[in-house]
C-alpha atoms as a PDB file:
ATOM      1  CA  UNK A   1       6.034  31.300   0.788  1.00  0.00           C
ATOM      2  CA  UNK A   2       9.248  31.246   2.429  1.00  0.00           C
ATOM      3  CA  UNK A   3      10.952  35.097   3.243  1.00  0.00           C
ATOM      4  CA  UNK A   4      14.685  35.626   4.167  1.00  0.00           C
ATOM      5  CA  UNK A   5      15.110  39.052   5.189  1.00  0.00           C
ATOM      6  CA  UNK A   6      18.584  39.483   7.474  1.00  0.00           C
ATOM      7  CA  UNK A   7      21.012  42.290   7.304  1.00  0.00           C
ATOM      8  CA  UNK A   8      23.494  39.451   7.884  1.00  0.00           C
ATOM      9  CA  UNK A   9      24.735  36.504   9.603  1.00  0.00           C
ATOM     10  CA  UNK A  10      24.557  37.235  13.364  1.00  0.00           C
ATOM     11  CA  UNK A  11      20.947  39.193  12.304  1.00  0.00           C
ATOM     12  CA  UNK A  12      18.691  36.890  10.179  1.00  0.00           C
ATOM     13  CA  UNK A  13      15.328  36.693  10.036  1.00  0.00           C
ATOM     14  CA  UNK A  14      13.183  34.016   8.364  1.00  0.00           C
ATOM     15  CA  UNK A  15       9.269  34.236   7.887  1.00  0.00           C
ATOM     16  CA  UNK A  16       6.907  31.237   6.554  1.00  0.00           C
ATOM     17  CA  UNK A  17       3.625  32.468   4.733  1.00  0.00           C
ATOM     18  CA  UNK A  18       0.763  30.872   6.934  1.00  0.00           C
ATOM     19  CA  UNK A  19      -0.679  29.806   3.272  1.00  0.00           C
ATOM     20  CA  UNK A  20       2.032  26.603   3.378  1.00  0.00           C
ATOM     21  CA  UNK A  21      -0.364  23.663   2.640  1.00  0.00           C
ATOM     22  CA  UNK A  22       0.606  20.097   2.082  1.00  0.00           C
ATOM     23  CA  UNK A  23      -0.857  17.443   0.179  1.00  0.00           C
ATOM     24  CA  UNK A  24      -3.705  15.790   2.061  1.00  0.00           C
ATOM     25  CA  UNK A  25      -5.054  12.545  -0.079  1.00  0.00           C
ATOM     26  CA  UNK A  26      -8.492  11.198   1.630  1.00  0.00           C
ATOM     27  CA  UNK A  27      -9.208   8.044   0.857  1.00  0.00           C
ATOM     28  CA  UNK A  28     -12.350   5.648   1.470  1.00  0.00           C
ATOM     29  CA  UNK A  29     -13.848   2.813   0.710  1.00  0.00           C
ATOM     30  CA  UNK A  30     -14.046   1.319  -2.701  1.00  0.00           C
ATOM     31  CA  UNK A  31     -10.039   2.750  -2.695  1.00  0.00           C
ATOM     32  CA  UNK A  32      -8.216   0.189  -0.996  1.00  0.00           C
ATOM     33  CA  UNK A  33      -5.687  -1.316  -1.323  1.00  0.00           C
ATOM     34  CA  UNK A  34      -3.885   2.347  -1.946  1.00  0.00           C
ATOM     35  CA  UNK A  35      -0.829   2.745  -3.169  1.00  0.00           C
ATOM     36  CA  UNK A  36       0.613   5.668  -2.196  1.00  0.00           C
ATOM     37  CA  UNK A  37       1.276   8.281  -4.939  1.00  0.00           C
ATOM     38  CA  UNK A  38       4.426  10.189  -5.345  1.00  0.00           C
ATOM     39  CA  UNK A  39       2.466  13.641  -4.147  1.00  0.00           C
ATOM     40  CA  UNK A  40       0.991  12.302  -0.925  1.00  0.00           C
ATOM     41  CA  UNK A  41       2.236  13.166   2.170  1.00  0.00           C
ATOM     42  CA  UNK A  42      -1.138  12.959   4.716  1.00  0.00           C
ATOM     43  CA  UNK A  43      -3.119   9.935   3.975  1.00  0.00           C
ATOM     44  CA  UNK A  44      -6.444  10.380   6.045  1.00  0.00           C
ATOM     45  CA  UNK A  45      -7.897   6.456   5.845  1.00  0.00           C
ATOM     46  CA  UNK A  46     -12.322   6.000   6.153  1.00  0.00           C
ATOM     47  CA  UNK A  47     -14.314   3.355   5.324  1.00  0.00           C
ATOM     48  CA  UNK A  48     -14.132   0.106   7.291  1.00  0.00           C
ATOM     49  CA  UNK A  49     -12.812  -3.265   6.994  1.00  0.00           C
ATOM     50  CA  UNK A  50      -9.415  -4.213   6.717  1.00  0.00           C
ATOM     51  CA  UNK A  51      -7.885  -1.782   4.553  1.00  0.00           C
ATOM     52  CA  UNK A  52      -4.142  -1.456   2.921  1.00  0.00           C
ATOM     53  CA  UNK A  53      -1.603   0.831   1.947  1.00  0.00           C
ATOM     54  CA  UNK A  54       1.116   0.129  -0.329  1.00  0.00           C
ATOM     55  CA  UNK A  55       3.998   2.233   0.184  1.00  0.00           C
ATOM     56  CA  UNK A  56       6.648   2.978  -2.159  1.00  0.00           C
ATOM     57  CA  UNK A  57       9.930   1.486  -2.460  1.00  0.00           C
ATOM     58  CA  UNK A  58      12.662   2.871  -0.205  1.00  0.00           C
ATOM     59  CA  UNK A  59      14.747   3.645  -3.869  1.00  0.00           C
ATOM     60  CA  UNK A  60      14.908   7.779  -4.376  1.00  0.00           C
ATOM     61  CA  UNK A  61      12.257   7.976  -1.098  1.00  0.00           C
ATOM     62  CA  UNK A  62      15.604   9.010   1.407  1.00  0.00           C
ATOM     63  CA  UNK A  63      13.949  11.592   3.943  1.00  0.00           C
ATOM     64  CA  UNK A  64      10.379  11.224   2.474  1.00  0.00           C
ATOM     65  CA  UNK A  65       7.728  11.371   6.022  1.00  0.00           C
ATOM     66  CA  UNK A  66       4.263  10.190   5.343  1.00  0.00           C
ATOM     67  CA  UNK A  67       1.313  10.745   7.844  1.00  0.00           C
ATOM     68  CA  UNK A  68      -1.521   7.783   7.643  1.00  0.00           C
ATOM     69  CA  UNK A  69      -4.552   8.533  10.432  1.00  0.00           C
ATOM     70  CA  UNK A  70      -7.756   6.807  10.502  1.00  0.00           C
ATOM     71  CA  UNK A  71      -9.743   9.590  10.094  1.00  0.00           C
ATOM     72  CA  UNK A  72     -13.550   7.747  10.766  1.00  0.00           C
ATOM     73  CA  UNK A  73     -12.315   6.075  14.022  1.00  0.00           C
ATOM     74  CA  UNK A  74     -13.069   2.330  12.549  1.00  0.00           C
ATOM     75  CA  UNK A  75      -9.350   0.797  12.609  1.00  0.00           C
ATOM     76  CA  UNK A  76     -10.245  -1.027  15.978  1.00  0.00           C
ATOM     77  CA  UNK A  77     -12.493  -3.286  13.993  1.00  0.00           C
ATOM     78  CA  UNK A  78     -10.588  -3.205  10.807  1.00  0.00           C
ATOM     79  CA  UNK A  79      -6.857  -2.612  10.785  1.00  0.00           C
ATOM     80  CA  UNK A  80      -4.780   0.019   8.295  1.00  0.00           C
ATOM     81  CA  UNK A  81      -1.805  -2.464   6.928  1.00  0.00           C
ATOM     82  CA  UNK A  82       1.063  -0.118   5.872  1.00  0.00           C
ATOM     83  CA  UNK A  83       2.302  -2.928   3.413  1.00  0.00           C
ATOM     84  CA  UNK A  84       6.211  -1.680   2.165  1.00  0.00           C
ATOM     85  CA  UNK A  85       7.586  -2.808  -1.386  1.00  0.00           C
ATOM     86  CA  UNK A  86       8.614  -6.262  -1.812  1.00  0.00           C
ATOM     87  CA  UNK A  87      11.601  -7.678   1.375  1.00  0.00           C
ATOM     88  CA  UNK A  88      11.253  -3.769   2.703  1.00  0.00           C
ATOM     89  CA  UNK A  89      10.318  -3.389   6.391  1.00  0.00           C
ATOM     90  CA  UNK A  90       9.067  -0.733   9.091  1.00  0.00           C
ATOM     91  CA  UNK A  91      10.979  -0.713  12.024  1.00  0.00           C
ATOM     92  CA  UNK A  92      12.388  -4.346  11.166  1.00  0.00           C
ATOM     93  CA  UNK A  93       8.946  -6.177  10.693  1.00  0.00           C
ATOM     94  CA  UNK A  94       6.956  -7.187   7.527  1.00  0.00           C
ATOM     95  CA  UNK A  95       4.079  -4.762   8.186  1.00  0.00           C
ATOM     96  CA  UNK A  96       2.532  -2.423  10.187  1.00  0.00           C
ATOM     97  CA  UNK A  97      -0.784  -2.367  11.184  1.00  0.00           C
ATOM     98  CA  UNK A  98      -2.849   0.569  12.739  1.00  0.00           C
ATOM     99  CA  UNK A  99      -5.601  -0.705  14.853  1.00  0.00           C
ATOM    100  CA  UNK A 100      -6.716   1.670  16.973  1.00  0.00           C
ATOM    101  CA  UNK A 101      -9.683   4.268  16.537  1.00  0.00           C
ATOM    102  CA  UNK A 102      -8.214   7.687  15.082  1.00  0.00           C
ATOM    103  CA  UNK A 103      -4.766   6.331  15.432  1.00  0.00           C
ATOM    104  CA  UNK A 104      -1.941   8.053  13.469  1.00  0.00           C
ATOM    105  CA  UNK A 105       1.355   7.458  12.607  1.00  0.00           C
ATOM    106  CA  UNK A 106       4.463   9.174  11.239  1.00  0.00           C
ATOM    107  CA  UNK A 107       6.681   7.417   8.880  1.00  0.00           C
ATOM    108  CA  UNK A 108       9.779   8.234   7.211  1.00  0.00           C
ATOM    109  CA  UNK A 109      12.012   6.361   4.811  1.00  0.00           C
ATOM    110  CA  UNK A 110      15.729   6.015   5.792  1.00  0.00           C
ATOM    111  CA  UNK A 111      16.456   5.356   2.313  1.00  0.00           C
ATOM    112  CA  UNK A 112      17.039   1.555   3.489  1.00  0.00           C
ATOM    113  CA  UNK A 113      13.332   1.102   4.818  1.00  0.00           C
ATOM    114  CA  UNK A 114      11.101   2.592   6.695  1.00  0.00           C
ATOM    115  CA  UNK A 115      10.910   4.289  10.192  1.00  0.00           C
ATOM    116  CA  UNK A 116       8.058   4.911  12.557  1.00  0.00           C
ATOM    117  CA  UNK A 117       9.056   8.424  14.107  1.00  0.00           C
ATOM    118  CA  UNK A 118       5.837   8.816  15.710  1.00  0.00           C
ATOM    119  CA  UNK A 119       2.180   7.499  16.525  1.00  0.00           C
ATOM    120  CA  UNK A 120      -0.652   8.924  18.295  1.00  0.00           C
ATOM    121  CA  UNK A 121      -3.065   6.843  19.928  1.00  0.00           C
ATOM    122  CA  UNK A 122      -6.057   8.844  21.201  1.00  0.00           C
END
């Protein structure tokens, strides 16, 4: 829960409820390919193999971030494909693939395609 509790402009103060959660979507083998649902924000990737996630096209997505991680460390031996909708691209290429062990990256959509803003490679 978000408070706003100034006495005016030059003396605001703003308070976020520690109980702010996001939607956390775990998803594992039998699952794949995954197409990411209009709730999802943190996609946490197990099972093994090459696995693939569908994102949604970039059409009403402007500003959406999405966080995929492989969450059982087996990417190294089977890459996470972020696959975009139809021409769409990350960063200017086809595809992204994560393919390190508990790798994570950011995304967000530009409302044109979609940007990497981060990754974390452990």
């Amino acid at each position: 829960m978000l408070y706003i509790n100034g006495t005016n402009d030059s003396n605001p103060a703003i308070y976020l409820d520690a109980g702010l959660k996001a939607n956390v979507s775990e998803i594992g083998d039998g699952s794949f390919p995954y197409t990411v649902d209009a709730r999802d924000y943190l996609i946490t990737c197990a099972g093994s193999g090459a696995r693939t996630i569908n994102l949604p096209a970039v059409a009403n997505e402007s500003g959406r971030i999405l966080i995929i991680k492989d969450s059982n460390g087996s990417s190294g031996a089977g890459n996470i494909t972020l696959d975009p909708s139809d021409s769409e691209q990350i960063d200017a290429s086809a595809t992204y693939a994560i393919g390190s062990n508990r790798e994570s990256v950011t995304i967000m959509c530009d409302g044109v395609g979609w940007a990497i803003i981060s990754r974390y490679q452990p």
